[in-house]
Each structure stands twice: as structure tokens, then as C-alpha cells.
Protein backbone atom coordinates (compact mmCIF):
# COMPACT_ATOMS: atom_id res chain seq x y z
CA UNK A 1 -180.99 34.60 42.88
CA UNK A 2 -181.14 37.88 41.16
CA UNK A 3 -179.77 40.64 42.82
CA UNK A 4 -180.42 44.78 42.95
CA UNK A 5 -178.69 47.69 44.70
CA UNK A 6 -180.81 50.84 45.95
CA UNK A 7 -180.12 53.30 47.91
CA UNK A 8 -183.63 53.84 49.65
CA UNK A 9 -186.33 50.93 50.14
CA UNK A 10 -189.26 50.91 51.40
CA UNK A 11 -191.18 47.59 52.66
CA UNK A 12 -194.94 47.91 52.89
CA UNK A 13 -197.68 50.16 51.54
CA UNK A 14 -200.57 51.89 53.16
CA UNK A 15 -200.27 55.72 54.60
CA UNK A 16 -196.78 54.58 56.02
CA UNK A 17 -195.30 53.79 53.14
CA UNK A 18 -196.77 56.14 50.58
CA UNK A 19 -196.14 58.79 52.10
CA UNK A 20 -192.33 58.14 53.39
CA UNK A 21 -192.26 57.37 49.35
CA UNK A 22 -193.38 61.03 49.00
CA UNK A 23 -190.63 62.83 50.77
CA UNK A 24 -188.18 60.71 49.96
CA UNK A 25 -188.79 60.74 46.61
CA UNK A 26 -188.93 64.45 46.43
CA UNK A 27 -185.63 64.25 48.19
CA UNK A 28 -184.15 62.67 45.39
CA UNK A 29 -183.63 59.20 47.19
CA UNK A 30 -185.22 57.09 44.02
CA UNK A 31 -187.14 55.11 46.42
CA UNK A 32 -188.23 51.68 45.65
CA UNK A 33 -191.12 50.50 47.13
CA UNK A 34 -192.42 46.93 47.40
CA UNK A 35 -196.15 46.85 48.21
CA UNK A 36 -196.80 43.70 50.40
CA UNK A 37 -199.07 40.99 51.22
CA UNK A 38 -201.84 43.47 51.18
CA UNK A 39 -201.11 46.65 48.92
CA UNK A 40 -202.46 49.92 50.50
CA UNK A 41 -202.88 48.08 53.86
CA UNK A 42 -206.18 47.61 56.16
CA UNK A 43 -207.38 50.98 54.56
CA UNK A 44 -208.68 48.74 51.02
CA UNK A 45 -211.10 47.35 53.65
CA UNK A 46 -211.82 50.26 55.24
CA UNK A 47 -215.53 51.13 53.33
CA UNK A 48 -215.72 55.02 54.30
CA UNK A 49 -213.31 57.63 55.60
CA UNK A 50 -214.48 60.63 56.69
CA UNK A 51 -211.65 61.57 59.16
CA UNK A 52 -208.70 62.67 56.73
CA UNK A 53 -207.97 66.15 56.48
CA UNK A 54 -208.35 67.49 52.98
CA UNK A 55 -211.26 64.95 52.30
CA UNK A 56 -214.51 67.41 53.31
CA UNK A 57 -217.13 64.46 51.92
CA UNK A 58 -214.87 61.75 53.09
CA UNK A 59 -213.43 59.29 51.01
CA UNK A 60 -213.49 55.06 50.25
CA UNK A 61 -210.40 53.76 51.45
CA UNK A 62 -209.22 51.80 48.86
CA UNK A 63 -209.78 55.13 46.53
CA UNK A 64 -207.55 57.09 49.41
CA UNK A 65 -205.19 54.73 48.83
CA UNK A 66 -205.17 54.85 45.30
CA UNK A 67 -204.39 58.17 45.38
CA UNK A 68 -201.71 57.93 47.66
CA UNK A 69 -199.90 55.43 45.32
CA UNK A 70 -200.44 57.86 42.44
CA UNK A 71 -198.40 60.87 44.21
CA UNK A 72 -195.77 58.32 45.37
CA UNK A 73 -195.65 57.60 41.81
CA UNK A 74 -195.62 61.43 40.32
CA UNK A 75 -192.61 62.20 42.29
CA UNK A 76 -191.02 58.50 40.65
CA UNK A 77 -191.34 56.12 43.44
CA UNK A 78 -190.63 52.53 41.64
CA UNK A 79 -193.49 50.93 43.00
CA UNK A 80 -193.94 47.41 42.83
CA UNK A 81 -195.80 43.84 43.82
CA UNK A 82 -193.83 41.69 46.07
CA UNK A 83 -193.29 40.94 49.71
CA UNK A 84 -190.29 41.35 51.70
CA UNK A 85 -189.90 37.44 52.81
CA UNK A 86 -186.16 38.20 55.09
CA UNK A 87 -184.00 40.44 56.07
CA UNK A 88 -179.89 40.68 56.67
CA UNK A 89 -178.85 43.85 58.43
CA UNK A 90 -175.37 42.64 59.40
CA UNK A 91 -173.48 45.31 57.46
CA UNK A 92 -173.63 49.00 56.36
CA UNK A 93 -175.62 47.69 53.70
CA UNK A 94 -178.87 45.96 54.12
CA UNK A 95 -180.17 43.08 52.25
CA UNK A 96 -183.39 42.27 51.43
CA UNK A 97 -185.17 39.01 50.06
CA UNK A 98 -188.34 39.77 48.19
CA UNK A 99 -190.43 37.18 47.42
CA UNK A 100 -187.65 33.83 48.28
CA UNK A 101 -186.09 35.17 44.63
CA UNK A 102 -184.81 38.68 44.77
CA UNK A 103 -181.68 40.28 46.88
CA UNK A 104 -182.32 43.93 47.43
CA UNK A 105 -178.95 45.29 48.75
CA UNK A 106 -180.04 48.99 50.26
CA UNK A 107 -178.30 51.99 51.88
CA UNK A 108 -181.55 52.69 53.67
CA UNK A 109 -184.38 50.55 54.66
CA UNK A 110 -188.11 51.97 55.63
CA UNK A 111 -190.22 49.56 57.51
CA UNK A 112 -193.82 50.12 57.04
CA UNK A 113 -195.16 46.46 57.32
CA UNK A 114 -198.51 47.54 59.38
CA UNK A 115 -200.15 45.43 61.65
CA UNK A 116 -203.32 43.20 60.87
CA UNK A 117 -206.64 43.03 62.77
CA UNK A 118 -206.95 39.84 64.87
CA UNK A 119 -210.46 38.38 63.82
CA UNK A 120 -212.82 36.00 65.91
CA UNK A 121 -212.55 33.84 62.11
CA UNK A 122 -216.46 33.71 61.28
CA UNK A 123 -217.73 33.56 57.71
CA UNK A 124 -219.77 35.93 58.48
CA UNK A 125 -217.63 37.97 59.91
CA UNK A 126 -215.66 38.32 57.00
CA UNK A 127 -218.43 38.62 54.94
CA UNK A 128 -219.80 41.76 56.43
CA UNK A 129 -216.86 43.30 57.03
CA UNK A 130 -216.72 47.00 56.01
CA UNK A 131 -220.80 46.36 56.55
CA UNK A 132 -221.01 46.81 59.91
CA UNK A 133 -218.08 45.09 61.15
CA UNK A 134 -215.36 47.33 61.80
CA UNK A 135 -212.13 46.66 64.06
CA UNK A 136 -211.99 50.49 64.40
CA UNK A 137 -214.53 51.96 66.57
CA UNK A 138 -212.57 55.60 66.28
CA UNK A 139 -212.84 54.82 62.56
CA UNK A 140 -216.00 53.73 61.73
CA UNK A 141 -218.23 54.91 65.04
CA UNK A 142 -219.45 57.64 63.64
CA UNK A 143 -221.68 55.53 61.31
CA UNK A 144 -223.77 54.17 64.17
CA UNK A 145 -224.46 57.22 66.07
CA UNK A 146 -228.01 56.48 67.52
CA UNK A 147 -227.86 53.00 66.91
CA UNK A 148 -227.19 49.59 68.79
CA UNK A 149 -223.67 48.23 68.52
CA UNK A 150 -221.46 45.27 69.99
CA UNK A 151 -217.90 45.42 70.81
CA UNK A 152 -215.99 41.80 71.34
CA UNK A 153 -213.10 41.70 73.93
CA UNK A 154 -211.76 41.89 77.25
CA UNK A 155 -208.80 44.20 77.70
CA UNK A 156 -208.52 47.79 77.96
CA UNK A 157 -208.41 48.47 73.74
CA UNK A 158 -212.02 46.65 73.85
CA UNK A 159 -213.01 49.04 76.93
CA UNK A 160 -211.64 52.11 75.77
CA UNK A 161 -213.73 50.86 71.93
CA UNK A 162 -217.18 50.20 74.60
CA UNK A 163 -216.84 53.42 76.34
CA UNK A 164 -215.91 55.64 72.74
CA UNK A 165 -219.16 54.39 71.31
CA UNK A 166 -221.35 54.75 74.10
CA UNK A 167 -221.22 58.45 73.92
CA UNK A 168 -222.73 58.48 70.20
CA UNK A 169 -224.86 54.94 70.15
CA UNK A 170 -227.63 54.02 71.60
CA UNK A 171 -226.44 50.87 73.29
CA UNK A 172 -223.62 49.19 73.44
CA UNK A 173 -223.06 45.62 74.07
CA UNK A 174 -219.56 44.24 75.47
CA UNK A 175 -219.10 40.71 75.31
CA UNK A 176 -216.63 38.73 77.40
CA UNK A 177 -215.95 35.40 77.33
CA UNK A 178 -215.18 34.51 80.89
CA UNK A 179 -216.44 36.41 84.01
CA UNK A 180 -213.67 38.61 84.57
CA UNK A 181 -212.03 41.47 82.17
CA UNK A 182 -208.27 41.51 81.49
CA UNK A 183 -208.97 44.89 81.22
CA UNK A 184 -207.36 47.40 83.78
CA UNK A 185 -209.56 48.46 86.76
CA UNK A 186 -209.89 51.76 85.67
CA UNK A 187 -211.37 51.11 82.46
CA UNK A 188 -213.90 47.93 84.25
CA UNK A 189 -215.12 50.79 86.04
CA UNK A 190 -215.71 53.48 83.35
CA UNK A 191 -217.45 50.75 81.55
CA UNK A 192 -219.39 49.49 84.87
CA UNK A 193 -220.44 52.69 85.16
CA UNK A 194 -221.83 53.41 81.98
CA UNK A 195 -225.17 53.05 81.61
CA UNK A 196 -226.17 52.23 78.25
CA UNK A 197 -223.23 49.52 77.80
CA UNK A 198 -224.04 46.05 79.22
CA UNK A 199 -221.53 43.67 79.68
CA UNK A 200 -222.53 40.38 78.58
CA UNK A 201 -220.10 37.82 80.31
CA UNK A 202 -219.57 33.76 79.93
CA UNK A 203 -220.84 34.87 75.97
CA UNK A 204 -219.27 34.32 72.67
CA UNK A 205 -220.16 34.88 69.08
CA UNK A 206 -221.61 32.38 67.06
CA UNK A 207 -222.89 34.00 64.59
CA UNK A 208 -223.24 37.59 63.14
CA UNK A 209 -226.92 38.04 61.74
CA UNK A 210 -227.51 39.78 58.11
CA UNK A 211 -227.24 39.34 54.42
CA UNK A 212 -226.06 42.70 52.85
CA UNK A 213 -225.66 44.79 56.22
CA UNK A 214 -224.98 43.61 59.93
CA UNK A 215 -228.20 42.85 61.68
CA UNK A 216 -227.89 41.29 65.12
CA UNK A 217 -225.99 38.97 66.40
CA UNK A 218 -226.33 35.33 67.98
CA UNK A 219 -224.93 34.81 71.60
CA UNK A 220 -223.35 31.84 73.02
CA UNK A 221 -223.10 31.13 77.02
CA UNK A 222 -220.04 29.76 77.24
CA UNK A 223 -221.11 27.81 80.60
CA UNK A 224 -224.72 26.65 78.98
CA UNK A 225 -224.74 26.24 75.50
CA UNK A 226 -227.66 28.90 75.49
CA UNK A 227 -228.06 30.67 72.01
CA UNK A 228 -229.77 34.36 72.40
CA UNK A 229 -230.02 36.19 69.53
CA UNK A 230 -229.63 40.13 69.69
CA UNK A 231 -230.45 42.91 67.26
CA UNK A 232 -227.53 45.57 66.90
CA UNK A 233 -226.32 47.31 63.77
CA UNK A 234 -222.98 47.55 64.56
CA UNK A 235 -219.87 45.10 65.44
CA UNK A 236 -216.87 45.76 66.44
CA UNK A 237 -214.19 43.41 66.63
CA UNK A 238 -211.64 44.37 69.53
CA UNK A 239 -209.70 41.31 70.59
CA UNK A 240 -206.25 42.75 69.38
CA UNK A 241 -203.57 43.72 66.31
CA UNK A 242 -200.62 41.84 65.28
CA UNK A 243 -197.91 43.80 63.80
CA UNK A 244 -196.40 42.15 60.33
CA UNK A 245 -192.85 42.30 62.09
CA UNK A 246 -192.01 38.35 62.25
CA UNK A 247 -189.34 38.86 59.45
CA UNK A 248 -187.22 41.39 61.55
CA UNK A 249 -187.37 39.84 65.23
CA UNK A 250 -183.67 39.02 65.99
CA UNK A 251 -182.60 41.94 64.19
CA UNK A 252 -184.88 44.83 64.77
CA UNK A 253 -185.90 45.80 68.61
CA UNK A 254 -189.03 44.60 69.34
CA UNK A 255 -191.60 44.98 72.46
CA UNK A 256 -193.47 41.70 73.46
CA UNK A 257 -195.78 42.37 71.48
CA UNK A 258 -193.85 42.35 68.11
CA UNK A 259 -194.30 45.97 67.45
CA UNK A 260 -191.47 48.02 66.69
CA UNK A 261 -189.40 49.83 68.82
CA UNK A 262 -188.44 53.55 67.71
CA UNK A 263 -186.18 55.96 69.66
CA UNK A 264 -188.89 58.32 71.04
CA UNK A 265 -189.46 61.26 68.83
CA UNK A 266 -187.69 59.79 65.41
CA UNK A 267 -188.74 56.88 63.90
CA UNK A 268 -185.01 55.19 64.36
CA UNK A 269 -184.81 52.14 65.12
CA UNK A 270 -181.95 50.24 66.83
CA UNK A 271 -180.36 49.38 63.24
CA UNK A 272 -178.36 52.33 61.68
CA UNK A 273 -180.06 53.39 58.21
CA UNK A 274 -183.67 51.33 59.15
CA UNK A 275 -186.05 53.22 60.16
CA UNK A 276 -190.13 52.43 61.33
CA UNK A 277 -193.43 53.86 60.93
CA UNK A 278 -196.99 53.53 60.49
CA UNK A 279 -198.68 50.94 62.59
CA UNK A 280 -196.13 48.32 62.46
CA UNK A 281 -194.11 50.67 65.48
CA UNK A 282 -197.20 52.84 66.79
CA UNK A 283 -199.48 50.47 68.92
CA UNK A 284 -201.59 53.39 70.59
CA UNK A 285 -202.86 55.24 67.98
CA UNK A 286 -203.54 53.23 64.78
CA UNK A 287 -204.99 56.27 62.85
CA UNK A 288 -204.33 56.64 59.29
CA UNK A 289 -203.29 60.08 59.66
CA UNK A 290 -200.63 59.47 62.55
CA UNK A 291 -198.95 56.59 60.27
CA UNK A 292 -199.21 59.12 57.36
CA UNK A 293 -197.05 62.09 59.99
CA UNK A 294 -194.62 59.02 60.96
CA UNK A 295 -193.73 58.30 57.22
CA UNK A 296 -193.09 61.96 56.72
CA UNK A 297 -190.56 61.03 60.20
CA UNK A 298 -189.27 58.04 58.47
CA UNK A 299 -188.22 59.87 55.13
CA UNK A 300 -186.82 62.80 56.72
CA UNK A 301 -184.80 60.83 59.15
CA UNK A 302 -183.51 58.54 56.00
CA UNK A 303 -182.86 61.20 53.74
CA UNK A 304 -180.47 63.07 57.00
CA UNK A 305 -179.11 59.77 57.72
CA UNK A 306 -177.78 59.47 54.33
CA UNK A 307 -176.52 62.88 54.08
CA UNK A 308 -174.19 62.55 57.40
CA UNK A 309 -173.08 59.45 55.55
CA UNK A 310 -172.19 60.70 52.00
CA UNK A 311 -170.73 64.03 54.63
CA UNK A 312 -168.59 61.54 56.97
CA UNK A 313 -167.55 59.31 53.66
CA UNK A 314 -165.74 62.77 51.97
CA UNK A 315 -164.41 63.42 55.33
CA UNK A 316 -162.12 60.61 55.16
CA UNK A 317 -161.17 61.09 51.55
């Protein structure tokens, strides 16, 4: 297996990443960056952004992301294809395997795996996604203002998502596939009490309707096997994230749900010299410009780490 030493990696891509790449580099940590399983993250299937400052007509998101990777790589980030497959953080120095083939041996380690969308796993779904399917109604709302939408789910993300666009659509439709939420009672009742969401219970999706652009959708009862078919423009997809952490549980801290854990206002995690950001520790927000602030956190927090270090390390000579 061949092996590398670096003093400042960085594992993932996406606003996280690039932008701890950024500072660092600027710092003059000559960080290496490894892009993933999906370079730039969920943003290359994010169709438009229009809420990132400094982008007044908004912005594709696999073009954001492009140009991202191109200041990472001004400032001489070594940016490259591969995916971090384990990790070995038993020592000062932290090894990485990229890929099953390649030992990264690293002073400092910046985790900025993301987390992925769960999906309901329709063809169609994935066909029209970025086309109406979104599983961002803070992202992609805006689009639909005036028009009728559906939001799948039954917690308190897929309430929160029901009640967000029924103050700029026309309708929304929240479907649930038993007859009782998971959601908290708080949020049943802000959705209960909205009047232009219904709440469509025993129902499931069996099909999202349109060929270039989302169209309706078809409704399964889960207790009769009835099939309704319903126009809406709109679908949002709310049944969850998963954070791309399974290569770090045993050695990072993680919550139960995989994301994670940071001391609160640094993005340090309970490993000295690996630090977290972006989506793969931040649960709540999920906004590409919050993962962009906690890369900024990340680099900062690397590049003082390693200064204390190289400090402590003439101390003792």
C-alpha cells in the first residue's frame, strides 16, 4: 500500500470542504483535499441557488461549486478524486485509507463528509429531481410560490418543510403513511391549524406524474389499495438525512443519529487535531452558507491547533 505524509487533510468536498481548503490554504497548511463519493456534494443536484450572498441572479449549483473548487485551487489546495474508505486516529498522527490503496498519515484531519438525502427510491423520483423534486423546501420553496406542492413525511423536519411552504404556495399537501405523525405536538398543531395544508394520512407515493417537470402525483391508501391521482407542481421529499460518518463511528463522537459531535462553538471534535463541519456535524441547519461559516471554523481551529503544537514541540527542545 502506498503511503503519504501531510500535514493538513481534508475528507469531502462541497461548501465544507472548499472553503476550510480556503483558509487553510491561505494559512500555509498545503492542504490536501480528497473529493468523495460525490465531488461538490448535494449542491451538483441542486438546479438553482438564489440564496448565497454575493450571487444577486443566483447561481446553478454545480457552477457554485465549480467555483468553489477553483479558489481552493488558486490558493494551492491539492485537490483530488478519491474517497476516504477508513480511518486510524490512535496516535498524534492520523491515518487515512483512501480508496482500500492509499495511507494518508496527517497532522490534521478536516471532516467534511456531508450527509445524503434519504429518498422514497422511485424512478421517477430520481428522474425529476432538481425538476420539482427538492429535499430542501428552505432551498428550493421559493420556486413554487403560488403554486401547489407536496411534502412526504411524518416528523417534525417534514412539519416544519409543510408549514415553511404554506406561507408562499398555494396548497400544500402532507402525506403520512400511517394515521398518526411522529412529529412533536407542537408542530401537529401548527400544521392542523393551517389551512391551506391538508394532511393526507394512510397515503403513500406511487408515483410522481411528469415528463420534463413535476406534474402531480399518484396516491396510494395504504389501508385500500385506492390510487388518486393529484395535480401539484412541487415535491418535496422530507423523510430524513443520513450523515456520511459510518467510517469514523468508534473513533469520532457521534449522536444516534450518526452526525458528528463538535464542542459547541468550535468545530472540535473529541479527537485532538480532527475537526468537523458542514452538514456531516450540523443536523439543524443544512444551509450551504452555514457549512460554508463552519469550514472557515474548521480551518481556523486546525491551523491554531497546529501552531500550539509546533509552540509546545520547541518548548521541550
Amino acid at each position: 500500500m502506498a503511503e503519504e505524509k501531510v500535514g493538513c487533510l481534508i475528507i469531502g468536498s462541497g461548501p465544507a470542504g472548499y472553503t476550510a481548503a480556503i483558509y487553510s490554504a491561505r494559512a500555509g497548511l498545503k492542504p490536501v483535499l480528497y473529493q468523495g463519493a460525490q465531488p461538490g456534494g448535494q449542491l451538483m443536484i441542486t438546479n438553482e441557488v438564489e440564496n448565497y450572498p454575493g450571487y444577486p441572479e443566483g447561481v446553478l449549483g454545480p457552477k457554485m461549486m465549480e467555483d468553489f473548487q477553483k479558489q481552493a485551487a488558486r490558493f494551492g489546495t491539492d485537490i483530488r478524486f478519491g474517497m476516504a474508505t477508513s480511518v486510524d486516529f490512535t496516535g498524534p498522527v492520523h491515518k487515512v485509507i483512501i480508496d482500500e490503496s492509499h495511507l494518508i498519515h496527517a497532522d490534521v484531519v478536516i471532516v467534511s463528509t456531508g450527509a445524503s438525502a434519504k429518498w422514497l427510491g422511485l424512478e421517477s423520483e430520481a428522474r425529476l429531481n432538481g425538476r420539482g423534486v427538492s429535499a430542501c423546501a428552505v432551498c428550493d420553496g421559493f420556486f413554487f410560490r403560488g403554486k401547489d406542492v407536496a411534502v412526504v413525511g411524518a416528523g417534525d423536519t417534514a412539519c416544519e418543510e409543510a408549514v415553511y411552504l404554506s406561507k408562499l404556495c398555494r396548497k400544500v399537501y402532507l402525506l403520512v403513511r400511517r394515521d398518526t405523525m411522529r412529529a412533536s405536538q407542537i408542530m401537529q398543531k401548527r400544521v392542523l391549524n393551517t389551512p391551506n395544508i391538508e394532511v393526507l394520512w394512510n397515503s403513500e407515493t406511487d408515483e410522481i406524474l411528469g415528463e420534463e417537470e413535476v406534474e402531480g402525483m399518484r396516491v396510494r391508501n395504504v389501508q385500500t389499495g385506492e390510487l388518486t391521482n393529484i395535480s401539484v407542481q412541487g415535491f418535496f421529499v422530507a423523510i430524513g438525512h443520513k450523515p456520511n460518518t459510518d467510517i469514523f463511528k468508534g473513533w469520532l463522537d457521534l449522536d444516534n443519529n450518526g452526525y458528528i459531535n463538535t464542542l459547541p462553538g468550535s468545530s472540535k471534535t473529541n479527537i485532538e487535531g480532527v475537526f468537523a463541519c458542514g452538514d456531516a456535524q450540523d443536523h439543524i441547519y443544512r444551509q450551504a452558507v452555514t457549512a460554508a461559516g463552519s469550514g472557515c471554523m474548521a480551518a481556523l481551529d486546525a491551523e491554531r491547533y497546529l501552531a500550539a503544537k509546533e509552540a509546545e514541540e520547541e518548548t521541550v527542545k
